[in-house]
PDB file of N, CA and C in Angstrom:
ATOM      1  N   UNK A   1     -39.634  -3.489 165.305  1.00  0.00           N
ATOM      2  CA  UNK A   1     -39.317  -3.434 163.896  1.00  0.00           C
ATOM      3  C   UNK A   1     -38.629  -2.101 163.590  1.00  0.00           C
ATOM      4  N   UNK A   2     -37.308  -2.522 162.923  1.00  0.00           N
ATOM      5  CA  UNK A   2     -36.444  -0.853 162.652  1.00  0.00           C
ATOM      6  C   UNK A   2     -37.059  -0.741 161.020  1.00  0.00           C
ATOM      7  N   UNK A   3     -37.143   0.829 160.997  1.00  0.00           N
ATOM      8  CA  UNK A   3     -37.151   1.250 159.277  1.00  0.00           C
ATOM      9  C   UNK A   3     -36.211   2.064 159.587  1.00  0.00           C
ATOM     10  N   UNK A   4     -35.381   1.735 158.391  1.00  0.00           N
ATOM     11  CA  UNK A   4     -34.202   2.489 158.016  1.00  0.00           C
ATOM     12  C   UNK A   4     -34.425   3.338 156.791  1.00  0.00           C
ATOM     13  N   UNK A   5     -34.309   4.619 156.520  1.00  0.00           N
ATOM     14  CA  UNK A   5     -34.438   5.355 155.288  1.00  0.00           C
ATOM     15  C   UNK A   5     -33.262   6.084 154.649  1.00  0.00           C
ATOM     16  N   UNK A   6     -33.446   5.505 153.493  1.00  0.00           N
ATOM     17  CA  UNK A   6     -31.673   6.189 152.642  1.00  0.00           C
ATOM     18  C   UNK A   6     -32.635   7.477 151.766  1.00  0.00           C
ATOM     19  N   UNK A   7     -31.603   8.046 151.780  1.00  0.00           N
ATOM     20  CA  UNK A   7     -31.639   9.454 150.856  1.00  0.00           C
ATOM     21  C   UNK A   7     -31.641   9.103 149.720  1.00  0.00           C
ATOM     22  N   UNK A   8     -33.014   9.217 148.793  1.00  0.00           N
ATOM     23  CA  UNK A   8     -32.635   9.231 147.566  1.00  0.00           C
ATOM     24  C   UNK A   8     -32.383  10.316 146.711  1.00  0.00           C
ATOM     25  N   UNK A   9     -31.814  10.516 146.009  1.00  0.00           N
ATOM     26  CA  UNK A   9     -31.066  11.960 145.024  1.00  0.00           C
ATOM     27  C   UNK A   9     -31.294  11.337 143.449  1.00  0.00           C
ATOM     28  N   UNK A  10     -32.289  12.045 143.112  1.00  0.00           N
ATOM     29  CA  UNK A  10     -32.045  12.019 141.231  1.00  0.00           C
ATOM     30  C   UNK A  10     -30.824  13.232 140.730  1.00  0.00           C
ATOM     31  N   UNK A  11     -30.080  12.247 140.297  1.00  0.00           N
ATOM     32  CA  UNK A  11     -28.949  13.551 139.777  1.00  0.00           C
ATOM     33  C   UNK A  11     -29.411  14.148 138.580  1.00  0.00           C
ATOM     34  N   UNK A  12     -30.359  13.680 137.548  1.00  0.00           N
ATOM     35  CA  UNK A  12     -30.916  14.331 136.793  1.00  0.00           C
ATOM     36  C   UNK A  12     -31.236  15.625 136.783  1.00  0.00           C
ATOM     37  N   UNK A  13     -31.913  15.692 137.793  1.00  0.00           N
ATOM     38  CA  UNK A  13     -32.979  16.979 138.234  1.00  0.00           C
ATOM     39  C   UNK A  13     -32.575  17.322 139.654  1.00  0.00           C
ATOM     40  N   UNK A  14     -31.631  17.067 140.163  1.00  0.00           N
ATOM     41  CA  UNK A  14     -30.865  17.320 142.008  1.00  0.00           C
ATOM     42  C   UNK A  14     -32.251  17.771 142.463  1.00  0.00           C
ATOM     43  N   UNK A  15     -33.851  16.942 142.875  1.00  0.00           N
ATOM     44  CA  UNK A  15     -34.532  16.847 143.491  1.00  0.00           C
ATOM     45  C   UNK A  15     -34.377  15.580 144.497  1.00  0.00           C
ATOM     46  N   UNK A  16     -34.605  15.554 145.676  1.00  0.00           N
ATOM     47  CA  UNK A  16     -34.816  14.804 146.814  1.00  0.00           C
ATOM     48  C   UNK A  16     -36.200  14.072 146.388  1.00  0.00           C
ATOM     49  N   UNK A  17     -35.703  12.576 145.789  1.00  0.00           N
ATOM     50  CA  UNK A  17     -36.748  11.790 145.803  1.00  0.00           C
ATOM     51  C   UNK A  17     -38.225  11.350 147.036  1.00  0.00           C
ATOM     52  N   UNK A  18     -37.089  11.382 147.866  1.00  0.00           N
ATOM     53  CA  UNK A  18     -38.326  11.063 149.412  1.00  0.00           C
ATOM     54  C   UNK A  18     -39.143  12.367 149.496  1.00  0.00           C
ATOM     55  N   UNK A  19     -38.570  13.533 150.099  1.00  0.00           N
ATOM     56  CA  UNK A  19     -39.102  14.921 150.471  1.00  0.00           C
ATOM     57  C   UNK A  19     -40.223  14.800 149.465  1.00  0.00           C
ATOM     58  N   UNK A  20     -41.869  14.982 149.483  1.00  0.00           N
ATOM     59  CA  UNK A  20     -42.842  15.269 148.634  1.00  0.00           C
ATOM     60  C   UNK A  20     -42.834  16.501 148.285  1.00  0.00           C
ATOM     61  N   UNK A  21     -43.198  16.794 147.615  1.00  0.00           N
ATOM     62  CA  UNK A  21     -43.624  18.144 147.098  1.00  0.00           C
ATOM     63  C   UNK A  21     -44.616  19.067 147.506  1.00  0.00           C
ATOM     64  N   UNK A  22     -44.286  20.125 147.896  1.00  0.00           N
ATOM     65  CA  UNK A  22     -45.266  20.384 148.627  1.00  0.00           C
ATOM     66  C   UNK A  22     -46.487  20.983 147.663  1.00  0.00           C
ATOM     67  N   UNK A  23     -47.786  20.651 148.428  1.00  0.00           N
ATOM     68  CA  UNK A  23     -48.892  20.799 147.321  1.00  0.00           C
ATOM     69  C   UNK A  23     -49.148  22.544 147.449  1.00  0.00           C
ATOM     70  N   UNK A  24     -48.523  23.326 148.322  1.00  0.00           N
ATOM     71  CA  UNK A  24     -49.004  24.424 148.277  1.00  0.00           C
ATOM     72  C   UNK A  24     -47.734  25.589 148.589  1.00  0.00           C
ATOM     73  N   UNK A  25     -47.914  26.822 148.526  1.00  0.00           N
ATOM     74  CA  UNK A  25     -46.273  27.694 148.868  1.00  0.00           C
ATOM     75  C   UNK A  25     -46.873  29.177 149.175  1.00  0.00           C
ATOM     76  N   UNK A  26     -45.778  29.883 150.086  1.00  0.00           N
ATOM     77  CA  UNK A  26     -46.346  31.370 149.755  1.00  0.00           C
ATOM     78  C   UNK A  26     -44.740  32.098 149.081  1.00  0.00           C
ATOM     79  N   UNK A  27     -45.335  33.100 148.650  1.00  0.00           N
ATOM     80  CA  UNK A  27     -44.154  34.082 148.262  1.00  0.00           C
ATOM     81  C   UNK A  27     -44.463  35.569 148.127  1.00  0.00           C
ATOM     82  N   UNK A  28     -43.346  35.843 148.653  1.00  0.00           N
ATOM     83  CA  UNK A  28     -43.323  36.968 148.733  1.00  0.00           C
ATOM     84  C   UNK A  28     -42.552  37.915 147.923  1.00  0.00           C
ATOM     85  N   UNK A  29     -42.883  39.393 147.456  1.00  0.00           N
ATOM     86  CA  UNK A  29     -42.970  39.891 146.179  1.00  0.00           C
ATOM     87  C   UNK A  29     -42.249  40.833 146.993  1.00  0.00           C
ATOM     88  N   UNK A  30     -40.503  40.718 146.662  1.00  0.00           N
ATOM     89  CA  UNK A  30     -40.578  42.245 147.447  1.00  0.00           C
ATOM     90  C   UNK A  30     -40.517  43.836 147.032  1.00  0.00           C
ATOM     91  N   UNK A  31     -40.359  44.175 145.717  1.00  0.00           N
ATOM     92  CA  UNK A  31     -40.883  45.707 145.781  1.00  0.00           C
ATOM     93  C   UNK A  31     -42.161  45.874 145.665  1.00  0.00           C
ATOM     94  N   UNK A  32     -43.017  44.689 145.522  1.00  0.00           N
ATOM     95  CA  UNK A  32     -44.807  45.176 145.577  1.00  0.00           C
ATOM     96  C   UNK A  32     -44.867  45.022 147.638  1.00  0.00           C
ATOM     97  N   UNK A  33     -44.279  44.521 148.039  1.00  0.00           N
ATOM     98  CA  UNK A  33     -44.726  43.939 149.867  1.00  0.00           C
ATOM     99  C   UNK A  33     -45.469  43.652 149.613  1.00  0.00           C
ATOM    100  N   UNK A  34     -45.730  42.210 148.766  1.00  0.00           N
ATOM    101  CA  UNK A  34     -47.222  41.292 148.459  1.00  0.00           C
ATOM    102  C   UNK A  34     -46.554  40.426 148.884  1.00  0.00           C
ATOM    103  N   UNK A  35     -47.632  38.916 148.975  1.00  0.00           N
ATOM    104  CA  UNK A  35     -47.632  37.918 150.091  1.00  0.00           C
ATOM    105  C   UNK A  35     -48.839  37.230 149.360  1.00  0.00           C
ATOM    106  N   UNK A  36     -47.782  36.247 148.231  1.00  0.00           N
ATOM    107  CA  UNK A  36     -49.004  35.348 147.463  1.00  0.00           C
ATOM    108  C   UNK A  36     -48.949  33.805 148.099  1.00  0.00           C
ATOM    109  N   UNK A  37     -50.450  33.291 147.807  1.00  0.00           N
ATOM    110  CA  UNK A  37     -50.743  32.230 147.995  1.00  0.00           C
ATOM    111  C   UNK A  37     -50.437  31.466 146.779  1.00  0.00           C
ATOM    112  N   UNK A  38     -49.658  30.406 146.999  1.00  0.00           N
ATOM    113  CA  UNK A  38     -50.064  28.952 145.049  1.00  0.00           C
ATOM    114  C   UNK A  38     -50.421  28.150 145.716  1.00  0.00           C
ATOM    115  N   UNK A  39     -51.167  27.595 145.279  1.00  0.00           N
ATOM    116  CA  UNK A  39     -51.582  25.585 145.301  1.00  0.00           C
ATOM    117  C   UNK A  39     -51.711  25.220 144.169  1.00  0.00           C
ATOM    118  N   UNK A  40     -50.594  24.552 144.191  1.00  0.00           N
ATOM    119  CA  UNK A  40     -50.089  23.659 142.837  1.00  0.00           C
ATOM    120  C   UNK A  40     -51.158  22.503 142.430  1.00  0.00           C
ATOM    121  N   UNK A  41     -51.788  22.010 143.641  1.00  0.00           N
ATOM    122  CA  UNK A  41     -53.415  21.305 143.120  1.00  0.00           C
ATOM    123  C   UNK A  41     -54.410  21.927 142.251  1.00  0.00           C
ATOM    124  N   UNK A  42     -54.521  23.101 142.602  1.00  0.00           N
ATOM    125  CA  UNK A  42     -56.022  23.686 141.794  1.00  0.00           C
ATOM    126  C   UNK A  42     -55.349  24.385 141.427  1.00  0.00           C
ATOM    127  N   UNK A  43     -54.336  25.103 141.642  1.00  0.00           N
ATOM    128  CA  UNK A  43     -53.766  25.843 139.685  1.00  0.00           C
ATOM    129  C   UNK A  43     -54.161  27.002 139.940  1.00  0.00           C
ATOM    130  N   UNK A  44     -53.548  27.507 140.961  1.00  0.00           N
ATOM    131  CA  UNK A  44     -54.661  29.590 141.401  1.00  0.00           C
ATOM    132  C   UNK A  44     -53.281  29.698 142.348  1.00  0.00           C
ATOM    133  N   UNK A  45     -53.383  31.154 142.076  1.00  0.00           N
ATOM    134  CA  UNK A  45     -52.360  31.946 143.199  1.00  0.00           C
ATOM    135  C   UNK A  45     -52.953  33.147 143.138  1.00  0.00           C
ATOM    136  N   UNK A  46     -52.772  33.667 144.623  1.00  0.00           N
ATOM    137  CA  UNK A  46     -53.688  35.058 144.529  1.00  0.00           C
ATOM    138  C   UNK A  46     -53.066  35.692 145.768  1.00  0.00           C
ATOM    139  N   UNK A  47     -52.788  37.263 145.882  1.00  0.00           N
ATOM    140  CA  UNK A  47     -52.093  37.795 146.607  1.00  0.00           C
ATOM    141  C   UNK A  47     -52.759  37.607 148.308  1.00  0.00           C
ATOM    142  N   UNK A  48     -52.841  37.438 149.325  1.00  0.00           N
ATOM    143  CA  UNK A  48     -52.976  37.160 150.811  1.00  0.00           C
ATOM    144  C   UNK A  48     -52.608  38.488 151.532  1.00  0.00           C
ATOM    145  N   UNK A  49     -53.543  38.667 152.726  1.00  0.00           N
ATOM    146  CA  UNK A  49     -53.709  40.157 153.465  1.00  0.00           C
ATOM    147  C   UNK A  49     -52.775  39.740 154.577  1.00  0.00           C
ATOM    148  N   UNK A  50     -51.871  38.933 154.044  1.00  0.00           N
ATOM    149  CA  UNK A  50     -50.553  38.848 155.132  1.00  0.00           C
ATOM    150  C   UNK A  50     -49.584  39.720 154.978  1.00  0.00           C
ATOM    151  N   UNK A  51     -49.273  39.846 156.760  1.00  0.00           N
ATOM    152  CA  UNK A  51     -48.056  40.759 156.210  1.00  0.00           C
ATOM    153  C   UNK A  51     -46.835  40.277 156.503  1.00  0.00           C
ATOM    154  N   UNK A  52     -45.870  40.951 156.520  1.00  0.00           N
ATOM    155  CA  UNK A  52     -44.403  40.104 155.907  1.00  0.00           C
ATOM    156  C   UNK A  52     -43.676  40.170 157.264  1.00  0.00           C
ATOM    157  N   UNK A  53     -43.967  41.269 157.775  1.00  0.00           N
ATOM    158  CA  UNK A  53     -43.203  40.575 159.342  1.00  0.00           C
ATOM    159  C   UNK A  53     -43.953  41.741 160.372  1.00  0.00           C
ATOM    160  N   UNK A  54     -43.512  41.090 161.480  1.00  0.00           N
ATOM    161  CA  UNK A  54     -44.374  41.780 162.732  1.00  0.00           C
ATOM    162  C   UNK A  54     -45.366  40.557 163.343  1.00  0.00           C
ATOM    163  N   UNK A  55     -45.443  41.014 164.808  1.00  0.00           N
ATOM    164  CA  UNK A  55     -45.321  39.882 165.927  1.00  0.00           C
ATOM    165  C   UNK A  55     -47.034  39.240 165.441  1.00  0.00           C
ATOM    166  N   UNK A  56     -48.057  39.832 164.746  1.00  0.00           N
ATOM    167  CA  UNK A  56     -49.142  39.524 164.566  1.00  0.00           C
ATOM    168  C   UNK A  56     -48.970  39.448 162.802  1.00  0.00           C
ATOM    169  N   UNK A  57     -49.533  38.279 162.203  1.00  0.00           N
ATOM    170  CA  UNK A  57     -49.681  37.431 161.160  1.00  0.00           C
ATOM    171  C   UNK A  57     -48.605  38.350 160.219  1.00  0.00           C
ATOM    172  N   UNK A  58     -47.383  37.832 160.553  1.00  0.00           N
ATOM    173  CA  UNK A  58     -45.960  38.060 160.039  1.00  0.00           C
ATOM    174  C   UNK A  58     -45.901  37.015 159.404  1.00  0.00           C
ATOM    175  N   UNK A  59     -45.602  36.610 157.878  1.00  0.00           N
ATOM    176  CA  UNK A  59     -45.197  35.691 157.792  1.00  0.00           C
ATOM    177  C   UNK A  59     -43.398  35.281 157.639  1.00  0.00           C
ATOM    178  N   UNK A  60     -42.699  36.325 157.906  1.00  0.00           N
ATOM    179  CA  UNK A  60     -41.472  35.870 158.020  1.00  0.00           C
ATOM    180  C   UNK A  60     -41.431  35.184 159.945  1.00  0.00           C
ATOM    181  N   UNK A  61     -42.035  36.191 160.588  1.00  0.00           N
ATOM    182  CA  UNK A  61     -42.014  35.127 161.929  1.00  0.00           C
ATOM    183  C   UNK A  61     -42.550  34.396 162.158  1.00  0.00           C
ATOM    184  N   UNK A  62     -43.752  33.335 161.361  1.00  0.00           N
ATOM    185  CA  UNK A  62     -44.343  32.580 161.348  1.00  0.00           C
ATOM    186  C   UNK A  62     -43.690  31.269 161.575  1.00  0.00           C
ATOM    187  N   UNK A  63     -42.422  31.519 160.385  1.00  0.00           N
ATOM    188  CA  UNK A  63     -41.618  30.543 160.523  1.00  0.00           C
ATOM    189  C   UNK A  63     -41.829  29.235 159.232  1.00  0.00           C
ATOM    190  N   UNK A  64     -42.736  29.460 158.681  1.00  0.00           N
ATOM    191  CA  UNK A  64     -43.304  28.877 157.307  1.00  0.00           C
ATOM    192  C   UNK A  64     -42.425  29.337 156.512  1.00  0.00           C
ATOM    193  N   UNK A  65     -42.274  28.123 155.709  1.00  0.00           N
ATOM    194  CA  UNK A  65     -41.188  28.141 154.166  1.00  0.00           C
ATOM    195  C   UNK A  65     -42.056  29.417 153.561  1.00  0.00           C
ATOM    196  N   UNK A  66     -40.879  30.403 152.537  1.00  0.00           N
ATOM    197  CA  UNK A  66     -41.610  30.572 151.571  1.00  0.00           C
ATOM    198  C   UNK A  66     -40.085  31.030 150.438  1.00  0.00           C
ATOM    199  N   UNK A  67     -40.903  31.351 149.168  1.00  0.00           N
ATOM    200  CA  UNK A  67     -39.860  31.636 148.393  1.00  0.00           C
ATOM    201  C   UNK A  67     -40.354  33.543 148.308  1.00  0.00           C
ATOM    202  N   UNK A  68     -38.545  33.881 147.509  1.00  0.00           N
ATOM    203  CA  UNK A  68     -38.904  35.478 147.854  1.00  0.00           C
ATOM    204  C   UNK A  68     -38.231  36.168 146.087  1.00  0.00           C
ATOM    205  N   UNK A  69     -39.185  36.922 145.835  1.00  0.00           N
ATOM    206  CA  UNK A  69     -38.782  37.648 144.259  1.00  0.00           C
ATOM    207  C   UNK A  69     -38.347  38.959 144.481  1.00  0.00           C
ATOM    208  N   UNK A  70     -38.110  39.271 144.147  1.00  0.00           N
ATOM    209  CA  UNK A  70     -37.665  41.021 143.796  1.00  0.00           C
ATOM    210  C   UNK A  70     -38.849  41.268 143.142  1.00  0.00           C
ATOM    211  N   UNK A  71     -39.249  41.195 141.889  1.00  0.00           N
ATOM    212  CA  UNK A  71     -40.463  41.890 141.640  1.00  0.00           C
ATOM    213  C   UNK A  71     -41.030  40.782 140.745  1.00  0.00           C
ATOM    214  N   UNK A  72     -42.053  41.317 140.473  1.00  0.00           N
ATOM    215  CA  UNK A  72     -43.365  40.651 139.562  1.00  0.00           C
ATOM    216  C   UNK A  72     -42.824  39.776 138.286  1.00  0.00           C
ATOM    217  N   UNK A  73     -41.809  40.470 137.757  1.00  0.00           N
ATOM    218  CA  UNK A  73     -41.422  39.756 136.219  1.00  0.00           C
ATOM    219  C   UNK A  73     -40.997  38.535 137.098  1.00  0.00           C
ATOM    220  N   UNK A  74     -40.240  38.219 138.182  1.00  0.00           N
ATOM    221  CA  UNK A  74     -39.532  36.777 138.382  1.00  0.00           C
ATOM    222  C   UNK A  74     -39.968  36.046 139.055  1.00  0.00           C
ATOM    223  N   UNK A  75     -41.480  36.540 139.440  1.00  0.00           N
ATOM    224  CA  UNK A  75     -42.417  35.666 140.167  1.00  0.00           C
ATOM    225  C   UNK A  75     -43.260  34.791 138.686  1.00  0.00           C
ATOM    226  N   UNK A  76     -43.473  35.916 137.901  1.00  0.00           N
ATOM    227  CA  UNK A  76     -44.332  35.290 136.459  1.00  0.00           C
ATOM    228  C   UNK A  76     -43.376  33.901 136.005  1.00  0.00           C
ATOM    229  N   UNK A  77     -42.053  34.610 136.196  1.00  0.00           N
ATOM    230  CA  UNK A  77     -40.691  33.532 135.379  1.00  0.00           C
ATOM    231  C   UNK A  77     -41.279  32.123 135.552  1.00  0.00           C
ATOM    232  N   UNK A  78     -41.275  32.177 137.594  1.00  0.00           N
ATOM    233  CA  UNK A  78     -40.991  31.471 138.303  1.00  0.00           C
ATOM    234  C   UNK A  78     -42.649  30.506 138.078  1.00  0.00           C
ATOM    235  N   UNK A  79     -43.126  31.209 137.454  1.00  0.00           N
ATOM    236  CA  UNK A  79     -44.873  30.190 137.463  1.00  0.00           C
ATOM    237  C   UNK A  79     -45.457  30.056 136.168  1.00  0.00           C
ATOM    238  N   UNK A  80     -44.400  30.535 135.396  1.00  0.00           N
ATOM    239  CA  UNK A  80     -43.674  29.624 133.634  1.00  0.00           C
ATOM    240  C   UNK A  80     -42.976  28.219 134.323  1.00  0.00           C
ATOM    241  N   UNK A  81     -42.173  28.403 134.792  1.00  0.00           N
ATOM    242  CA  UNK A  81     -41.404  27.314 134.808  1.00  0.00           C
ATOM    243  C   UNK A  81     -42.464  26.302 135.388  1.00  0.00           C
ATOM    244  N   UNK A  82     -42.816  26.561 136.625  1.00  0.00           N
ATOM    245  CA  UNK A  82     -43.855  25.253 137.327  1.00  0.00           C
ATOM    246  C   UNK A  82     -44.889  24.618 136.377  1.00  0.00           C
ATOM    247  N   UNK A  83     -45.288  25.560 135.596  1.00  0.00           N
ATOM    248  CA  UNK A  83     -46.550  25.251 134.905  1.00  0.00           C
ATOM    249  C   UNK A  83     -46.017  24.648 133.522  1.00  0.00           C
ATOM    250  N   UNK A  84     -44.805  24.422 133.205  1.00  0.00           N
ATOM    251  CA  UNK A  84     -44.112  23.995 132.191  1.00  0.00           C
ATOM    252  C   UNK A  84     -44.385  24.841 130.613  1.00  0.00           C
ATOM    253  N   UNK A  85     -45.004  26.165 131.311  1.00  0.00           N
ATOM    254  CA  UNK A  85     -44.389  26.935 129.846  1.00  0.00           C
ATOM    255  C   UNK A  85     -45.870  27.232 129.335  1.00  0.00           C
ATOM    256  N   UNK A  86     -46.945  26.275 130.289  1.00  0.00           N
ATOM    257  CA  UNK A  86     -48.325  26.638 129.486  1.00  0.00           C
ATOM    258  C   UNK A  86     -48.897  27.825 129.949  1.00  0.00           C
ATOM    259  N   UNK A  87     -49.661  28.527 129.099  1.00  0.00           N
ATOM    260  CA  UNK A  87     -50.098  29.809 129.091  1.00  0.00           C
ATOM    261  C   UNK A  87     -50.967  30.096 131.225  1.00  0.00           C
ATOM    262  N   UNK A  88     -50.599  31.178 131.405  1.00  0.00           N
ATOM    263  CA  UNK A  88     -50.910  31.335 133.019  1.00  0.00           C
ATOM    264  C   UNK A  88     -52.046  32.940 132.841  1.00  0.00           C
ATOM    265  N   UNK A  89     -53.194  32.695 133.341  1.00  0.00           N
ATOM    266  CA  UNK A  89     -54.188  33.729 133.436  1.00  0.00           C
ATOM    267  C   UNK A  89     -54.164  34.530 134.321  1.00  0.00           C
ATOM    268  N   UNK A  90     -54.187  35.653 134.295  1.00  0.00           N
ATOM    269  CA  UNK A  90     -54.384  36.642 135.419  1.00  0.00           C
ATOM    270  C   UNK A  90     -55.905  37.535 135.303  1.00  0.00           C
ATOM    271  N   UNK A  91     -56.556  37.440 136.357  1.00  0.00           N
ATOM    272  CA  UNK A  91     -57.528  37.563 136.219  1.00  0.00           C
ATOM    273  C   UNK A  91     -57.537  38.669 137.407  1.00  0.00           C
ATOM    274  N   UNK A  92     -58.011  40.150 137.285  1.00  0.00           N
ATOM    275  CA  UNK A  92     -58.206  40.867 138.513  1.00  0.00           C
ATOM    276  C   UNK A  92     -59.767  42.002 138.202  1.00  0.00           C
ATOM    277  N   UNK A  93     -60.395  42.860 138.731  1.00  0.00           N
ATOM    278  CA  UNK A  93     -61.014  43.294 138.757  1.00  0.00           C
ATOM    279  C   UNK A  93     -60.695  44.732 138.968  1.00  0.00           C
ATOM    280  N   UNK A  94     -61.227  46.056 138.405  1.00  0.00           N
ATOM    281  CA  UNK A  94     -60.794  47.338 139.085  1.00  0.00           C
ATOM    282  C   UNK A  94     -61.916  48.352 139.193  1.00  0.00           C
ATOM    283  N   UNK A  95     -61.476  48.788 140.381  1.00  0.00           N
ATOM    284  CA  UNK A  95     -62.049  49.581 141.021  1.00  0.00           C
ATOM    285  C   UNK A  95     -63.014  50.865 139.916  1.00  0.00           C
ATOM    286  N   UNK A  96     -64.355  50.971 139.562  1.00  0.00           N
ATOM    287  CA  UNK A  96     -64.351  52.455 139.061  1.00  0.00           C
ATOM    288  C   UNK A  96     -63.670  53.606 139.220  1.00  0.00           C
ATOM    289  N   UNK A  97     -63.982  54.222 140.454  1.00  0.00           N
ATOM    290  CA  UNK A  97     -63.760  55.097 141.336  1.00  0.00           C
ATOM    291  C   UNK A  97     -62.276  55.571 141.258  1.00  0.00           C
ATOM    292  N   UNK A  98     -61.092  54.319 141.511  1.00  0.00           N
ATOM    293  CA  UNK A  98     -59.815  54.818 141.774  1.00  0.00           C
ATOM    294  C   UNK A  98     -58.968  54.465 140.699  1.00  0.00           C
ATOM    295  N   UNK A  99     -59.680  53.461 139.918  1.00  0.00           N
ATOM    296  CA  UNK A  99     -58.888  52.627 138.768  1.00  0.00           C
ATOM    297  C   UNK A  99     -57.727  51.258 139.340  1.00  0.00           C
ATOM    298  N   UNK A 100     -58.113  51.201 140.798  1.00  0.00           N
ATOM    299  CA  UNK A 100     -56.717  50.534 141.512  1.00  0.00           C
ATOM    300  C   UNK A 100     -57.425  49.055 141.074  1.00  0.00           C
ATOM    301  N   UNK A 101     -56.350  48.143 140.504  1.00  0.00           N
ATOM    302  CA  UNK A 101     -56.861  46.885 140.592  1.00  0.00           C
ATOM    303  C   UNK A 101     -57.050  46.127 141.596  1.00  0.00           C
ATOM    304  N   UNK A 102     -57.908  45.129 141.512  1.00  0.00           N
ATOM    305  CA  UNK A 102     -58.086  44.833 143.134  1.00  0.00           C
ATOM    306  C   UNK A 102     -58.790  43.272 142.839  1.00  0.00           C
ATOM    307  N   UNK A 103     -58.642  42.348 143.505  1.00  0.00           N
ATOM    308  CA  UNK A 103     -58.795  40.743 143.514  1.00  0.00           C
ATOM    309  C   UNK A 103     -57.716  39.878 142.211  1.00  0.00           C
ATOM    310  N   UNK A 104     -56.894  40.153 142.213  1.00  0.00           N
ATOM    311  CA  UNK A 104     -55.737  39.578 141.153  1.00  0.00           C
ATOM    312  C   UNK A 104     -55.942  38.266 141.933  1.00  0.00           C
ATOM    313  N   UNK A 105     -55.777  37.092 141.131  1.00  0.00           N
ATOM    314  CA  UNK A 105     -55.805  35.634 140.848  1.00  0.00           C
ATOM    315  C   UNK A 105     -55.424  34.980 139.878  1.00  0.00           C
ATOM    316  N   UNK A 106     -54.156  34.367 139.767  1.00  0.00           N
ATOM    317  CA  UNK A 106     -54.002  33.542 139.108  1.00  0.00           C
ATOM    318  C   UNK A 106     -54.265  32.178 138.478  1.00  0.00           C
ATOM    319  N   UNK A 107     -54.638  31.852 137.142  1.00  0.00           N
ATOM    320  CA  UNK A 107     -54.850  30.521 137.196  1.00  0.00           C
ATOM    321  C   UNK A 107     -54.324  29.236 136.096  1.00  0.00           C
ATOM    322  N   UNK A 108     -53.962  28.631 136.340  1.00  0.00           N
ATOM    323  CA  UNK A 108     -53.399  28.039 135.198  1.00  0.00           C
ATOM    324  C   UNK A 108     -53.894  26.405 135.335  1.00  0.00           C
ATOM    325  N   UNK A 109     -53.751  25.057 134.258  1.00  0.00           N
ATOM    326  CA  UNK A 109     -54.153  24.225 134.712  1.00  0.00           C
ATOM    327  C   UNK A 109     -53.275  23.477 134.923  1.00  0.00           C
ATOM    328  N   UNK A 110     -53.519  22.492 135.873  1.00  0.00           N
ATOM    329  CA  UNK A 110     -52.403  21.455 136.296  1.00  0.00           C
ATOM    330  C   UNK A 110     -52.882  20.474 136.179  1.00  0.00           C
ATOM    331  N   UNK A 111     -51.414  19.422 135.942  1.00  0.00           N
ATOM    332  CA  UNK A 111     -51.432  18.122 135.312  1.00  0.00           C
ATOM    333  C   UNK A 111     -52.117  17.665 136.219  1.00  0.00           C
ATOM    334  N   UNK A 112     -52.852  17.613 137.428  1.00  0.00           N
ATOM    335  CA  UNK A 112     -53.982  16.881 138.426  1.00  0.00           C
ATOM    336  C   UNK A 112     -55.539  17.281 137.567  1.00  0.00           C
ATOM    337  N   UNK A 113     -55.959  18.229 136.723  1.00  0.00           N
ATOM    338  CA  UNK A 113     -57.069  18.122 136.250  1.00  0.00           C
ATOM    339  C   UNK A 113     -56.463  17.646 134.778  1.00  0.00           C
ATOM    340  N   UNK A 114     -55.620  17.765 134.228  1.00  0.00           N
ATOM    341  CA  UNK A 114     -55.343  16.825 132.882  1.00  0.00           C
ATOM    342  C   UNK A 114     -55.405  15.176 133.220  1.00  0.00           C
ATOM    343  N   UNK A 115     -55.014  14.486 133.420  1.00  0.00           N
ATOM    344  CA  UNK A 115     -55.267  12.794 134.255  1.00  0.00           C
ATOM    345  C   UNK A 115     -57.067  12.694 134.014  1.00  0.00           C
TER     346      UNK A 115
END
């Protein structure tokens, strides 16, 4: 039995109908050299103790997709747009001692807990 598969293209939105979406992404922040986690399922992104390249947990040599910002304002842009504009929480904790913030997490809700 042959399956044959055609390319589908919404010209609407120039998304690749077949290709799924992927439920999860990393990105990387480059004047912070942060290395965030999203999962577009549970609605959280939070920065990852990865580092960005080098032969041990590099993620540019990993070889894994990711998307890449210049800085913080066009990563926020960029998780306005996904989240369609609804309000996005940042939630971090700081240090007494140094004042450095430390456990940043994002969270916002997604249309999988609205349904």
């Amino acid at each position: 039995m042959n399956h044959h598969f055609h390319m589908a293209f919404d010209e609407d939105h120039n998304v690749d109908l077949i290709k799924p979406k992927s439920n999860s992404e990393y990105i990387y922040i480059i004047d912070e050299k942060t290395i965030w986690f999203l999962d577009h399922i549970l609605g959280v992104a939070f920065p990852t103790p990865v580092d960005f390249s080098g032969k041990e947990n590099g993620l540019y040599d990993s070889g894994l997709l990711y998307r890449e910002f210049a800085d913080y304002l066009d990563f926020q842009n960029y998780l306005e747009e996904i989240t369609g504009g609804q309000e996005v929480s940042l939630e971090s904790s700081v240090n007494p001692d140094t004042f450095e913030e430390t456990n940043r997490i994002i969270k916002w809700v997604t249309r999988y807990a609205i349904q």
